[in-house]
Every structure is written in structure tokens, then in C-alpha cells.
Protein backbone atom coordinates (compact mmCIF):
# COMPACT_ATOMS: atom_id res chain seq x y z
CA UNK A 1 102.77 125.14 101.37
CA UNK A 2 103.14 121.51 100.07
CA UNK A 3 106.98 120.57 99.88
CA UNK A 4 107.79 118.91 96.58
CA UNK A 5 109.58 115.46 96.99
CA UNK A 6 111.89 114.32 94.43
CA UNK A 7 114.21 111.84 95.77
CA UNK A 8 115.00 108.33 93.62
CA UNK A 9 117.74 105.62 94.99
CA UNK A 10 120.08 105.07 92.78
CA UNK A 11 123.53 106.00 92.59
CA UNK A 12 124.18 110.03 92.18
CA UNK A 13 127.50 111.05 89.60
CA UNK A 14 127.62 114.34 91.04
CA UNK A 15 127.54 114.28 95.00
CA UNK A 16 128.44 110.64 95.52
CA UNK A 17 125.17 109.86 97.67
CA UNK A 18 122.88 106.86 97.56
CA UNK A 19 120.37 108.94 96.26
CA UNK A 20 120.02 110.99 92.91
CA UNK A 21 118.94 114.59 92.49
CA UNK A 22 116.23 116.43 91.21
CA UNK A 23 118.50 118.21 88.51
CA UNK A 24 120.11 114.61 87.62
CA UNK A 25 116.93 112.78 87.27
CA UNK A 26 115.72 115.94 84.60
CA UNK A 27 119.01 116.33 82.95
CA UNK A 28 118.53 112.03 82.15
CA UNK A 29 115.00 112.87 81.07
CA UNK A 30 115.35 115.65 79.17
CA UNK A 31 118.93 114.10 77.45
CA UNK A 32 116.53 110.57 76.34
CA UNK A 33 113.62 112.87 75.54
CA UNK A 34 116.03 114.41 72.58
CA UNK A 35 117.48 111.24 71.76
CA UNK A 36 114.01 109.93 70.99
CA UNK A 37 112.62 112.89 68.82
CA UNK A 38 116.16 112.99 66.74
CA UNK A 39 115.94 109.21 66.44
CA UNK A 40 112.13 109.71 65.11
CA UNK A 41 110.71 106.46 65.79
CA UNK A 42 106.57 106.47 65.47
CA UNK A 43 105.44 102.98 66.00
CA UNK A 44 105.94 102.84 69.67
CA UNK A 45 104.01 100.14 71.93
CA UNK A 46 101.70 100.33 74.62
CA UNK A 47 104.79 100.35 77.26
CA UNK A 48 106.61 102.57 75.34
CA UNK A 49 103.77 105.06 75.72
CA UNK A 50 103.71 104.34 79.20
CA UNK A 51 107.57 105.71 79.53
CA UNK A 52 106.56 108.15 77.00
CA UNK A 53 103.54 109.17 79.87
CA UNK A 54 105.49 109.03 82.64
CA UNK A 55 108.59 111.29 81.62
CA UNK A 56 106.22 113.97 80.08
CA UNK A 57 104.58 113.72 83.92
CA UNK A 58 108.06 113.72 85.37
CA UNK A 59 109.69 116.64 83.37
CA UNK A 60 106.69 118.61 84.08
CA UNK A 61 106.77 118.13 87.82
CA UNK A 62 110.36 118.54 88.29
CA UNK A 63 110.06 122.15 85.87
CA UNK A 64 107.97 123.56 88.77
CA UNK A 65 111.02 122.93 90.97
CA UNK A 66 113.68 124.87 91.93
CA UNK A 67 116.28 122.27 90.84
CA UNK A 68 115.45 123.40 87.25
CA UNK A 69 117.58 126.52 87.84
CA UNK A 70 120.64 124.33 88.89
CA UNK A 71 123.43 123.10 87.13
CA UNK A 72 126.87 120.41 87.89
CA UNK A 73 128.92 122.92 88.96
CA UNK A 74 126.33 124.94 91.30
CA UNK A 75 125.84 121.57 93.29
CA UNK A 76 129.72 121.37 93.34
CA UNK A 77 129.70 124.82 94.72
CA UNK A 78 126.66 123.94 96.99
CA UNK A 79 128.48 121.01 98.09
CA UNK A 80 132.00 122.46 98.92
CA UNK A 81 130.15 125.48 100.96
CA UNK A 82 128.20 123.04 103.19
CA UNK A 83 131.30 121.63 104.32
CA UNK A 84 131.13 123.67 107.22
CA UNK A 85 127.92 123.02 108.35
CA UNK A 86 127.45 119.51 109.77
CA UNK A 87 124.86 117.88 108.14
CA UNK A 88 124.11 114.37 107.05
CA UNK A 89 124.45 113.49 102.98
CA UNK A 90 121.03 112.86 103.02
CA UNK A 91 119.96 116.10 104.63
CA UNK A 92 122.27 118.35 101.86
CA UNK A 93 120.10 116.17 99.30
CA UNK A 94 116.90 117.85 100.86
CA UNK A 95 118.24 121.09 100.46
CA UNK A 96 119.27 120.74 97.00
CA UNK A 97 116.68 119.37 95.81
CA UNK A 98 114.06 121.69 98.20
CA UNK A 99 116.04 125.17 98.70
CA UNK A 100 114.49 126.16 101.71
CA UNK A 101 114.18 129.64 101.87
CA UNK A 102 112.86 129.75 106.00
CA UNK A 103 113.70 128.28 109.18
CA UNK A 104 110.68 125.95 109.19
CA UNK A 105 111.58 124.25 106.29
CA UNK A 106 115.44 123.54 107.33
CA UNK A 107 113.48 122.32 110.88
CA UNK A 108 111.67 119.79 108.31
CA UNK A 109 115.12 118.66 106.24
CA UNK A 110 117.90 118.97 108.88
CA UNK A 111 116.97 115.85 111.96
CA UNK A 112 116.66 117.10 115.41
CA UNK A 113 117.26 120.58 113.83
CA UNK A 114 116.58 122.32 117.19
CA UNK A 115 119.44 120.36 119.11
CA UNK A 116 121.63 120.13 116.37
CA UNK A 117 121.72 123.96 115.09
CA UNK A 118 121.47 127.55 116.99
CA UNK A 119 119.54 129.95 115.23
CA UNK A 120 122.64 132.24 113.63
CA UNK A 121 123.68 128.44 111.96
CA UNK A 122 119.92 128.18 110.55
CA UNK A 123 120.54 131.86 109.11
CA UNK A 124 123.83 131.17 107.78
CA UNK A 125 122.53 127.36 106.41
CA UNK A 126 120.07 129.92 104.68
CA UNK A 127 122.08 132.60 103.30
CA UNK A 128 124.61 129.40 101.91
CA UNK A 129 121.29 128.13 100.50
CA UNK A 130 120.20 131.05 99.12
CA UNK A 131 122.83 132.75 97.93
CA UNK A 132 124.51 129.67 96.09
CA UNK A 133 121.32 127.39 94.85
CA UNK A 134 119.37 129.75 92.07
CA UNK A 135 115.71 130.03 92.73
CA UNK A 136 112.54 130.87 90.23
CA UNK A 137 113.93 134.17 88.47
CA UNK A 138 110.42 135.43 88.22
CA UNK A 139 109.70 134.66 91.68
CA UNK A 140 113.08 136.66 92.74
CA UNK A 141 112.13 139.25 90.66
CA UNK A 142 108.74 139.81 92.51
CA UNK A 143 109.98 139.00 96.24
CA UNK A 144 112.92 141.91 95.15
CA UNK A 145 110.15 144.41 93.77
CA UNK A 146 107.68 143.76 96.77
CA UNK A 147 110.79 144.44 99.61
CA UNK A 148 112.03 147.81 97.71
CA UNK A 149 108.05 148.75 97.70
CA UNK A 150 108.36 148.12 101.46
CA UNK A 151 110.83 150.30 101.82
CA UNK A 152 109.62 152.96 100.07
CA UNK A 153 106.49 152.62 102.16
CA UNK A 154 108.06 152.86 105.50
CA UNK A 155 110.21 155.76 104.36
């Protein structure tokens, strides 16, 4: 499985870090996307096509994410619930703008993962993960029907 990066430095409004999220960087493209079609400019020159390229590439990478299901107030949320854990500003970027849903892929975010956290705080880190940061609906929707067919199989 190929981990989708999305991490810019500049500064963030939301969480404060030196970095900007996923779900800032689409909420800016999708904001000057609208602002261009209401403003209805058609001459545009060969840089402005360039932009034009390169947010159309941009918007369409980032929709594949799951930072496209987030909003301002579930990275609050997200934020306040990590307090707890102790992880570095840049590692709580990772998971925002990742939501790993295994162990592996906390071991790749979270630095010297094995010293730093005990299995039952990987699970927890998880279920925070999980439970607050939404995920693909459709993909929820399957991974739901394909553990209650599970069950019904063992029974």
C-alpha cells in the first residue's frame, strides 16, 4: 500500500505547526478555484494555465485522501484528544493527514515507535484515530458489511 504524502511548509491556522495540512491546503484550493469561476475571467496566460494545471492535479490527489472527510473543528477535536499521547507536532501532522488505520503505519509516522509506545498505546493511538478522524464512507461501509458477513459465517 503506497502512503499518500501531503505535507507543504508553511504556516498552519488551525494546529499552529510549521507545516500545513492536507484539509488546509484543499480548503485554499477549492476556496480560489470558486473565486476564479465566479470572477469568469477567459483570457488566462500560459502561467496562469500552469496554476490552473497544477490545482486541478492537486484537488484531485488530495480527493483520494482521507483528509477530504475532515473539517476545522474535527482537527480541533483530533488535536485536544492527542493530548494524552506524547507525540511530536510533526508526528500528529502524519496522522491527520494519513489516518492510519494499523500498527504498521503508526510504526512508519510515530519515531522510534517501538521504544516510545507499548502496544495497548498503539491500540488506543488507533481507536483516537479512528474513532475521531472520518475515513472514506464507502470504504466504512464495505469494511462494516464484510466484518458482520464474518460473523455470520463463524456463527
Amino acid at each position: 500500500m503506497r502512503m499518500p504524502r501531503c505535507s507543504v511548509t508553511l504556516s498552519c491556522s488551525l494546529t499552529g505547526i510549521a507545516n500545513i495540512l492536507c484539509i488546509e491546503v484543499f480548503q485554499l484550493l477549492t476556496d480560489l478555484k470558486q473565486q476564479r469561476k465566479e470572477s469568469g475571467k477567459n483570457k488566462q496566460s500560459s502561467g496562469q494555465q500552469n496554476l490552473n494545471t497544477i490545482m486541478y492535479e492537486t484537488l484531485k490527489y488530495i480527493s483520494k485522501t482521507p483528509c477530504r472527510y475532515q473539517s476545522p473543528e474535527t482537527v480541533r477535536n483530533f488535536l485536544v484528544a492527542m493530548k494524552g499521547h506524547k507525540l511530536t507536532k510533526a508526528e500528529k501532522l502524519q496522522l491527520l493527514n494519513h489516518r492510519p488505520v494499523t500498527a504498521v503505519e503508526i510504526q512508519l509516522m510515530v519515531e522510534e515507535s517501538e521504544e516510545r509506545l507499548t502496544e495497548e498505546q498503539i491500540e488506543s493511538l488507533l481507536q483516537t484515530v479512528t474513532s475521531i478522524l472520518p475515513g472514506d464512507p464507502e470504504e466504512q461501509q464495505r469494511d462494516s458489511a464484510m466484518a458482520t458477513e464474518d460473523k455470520s459465517a463463524q456463527a
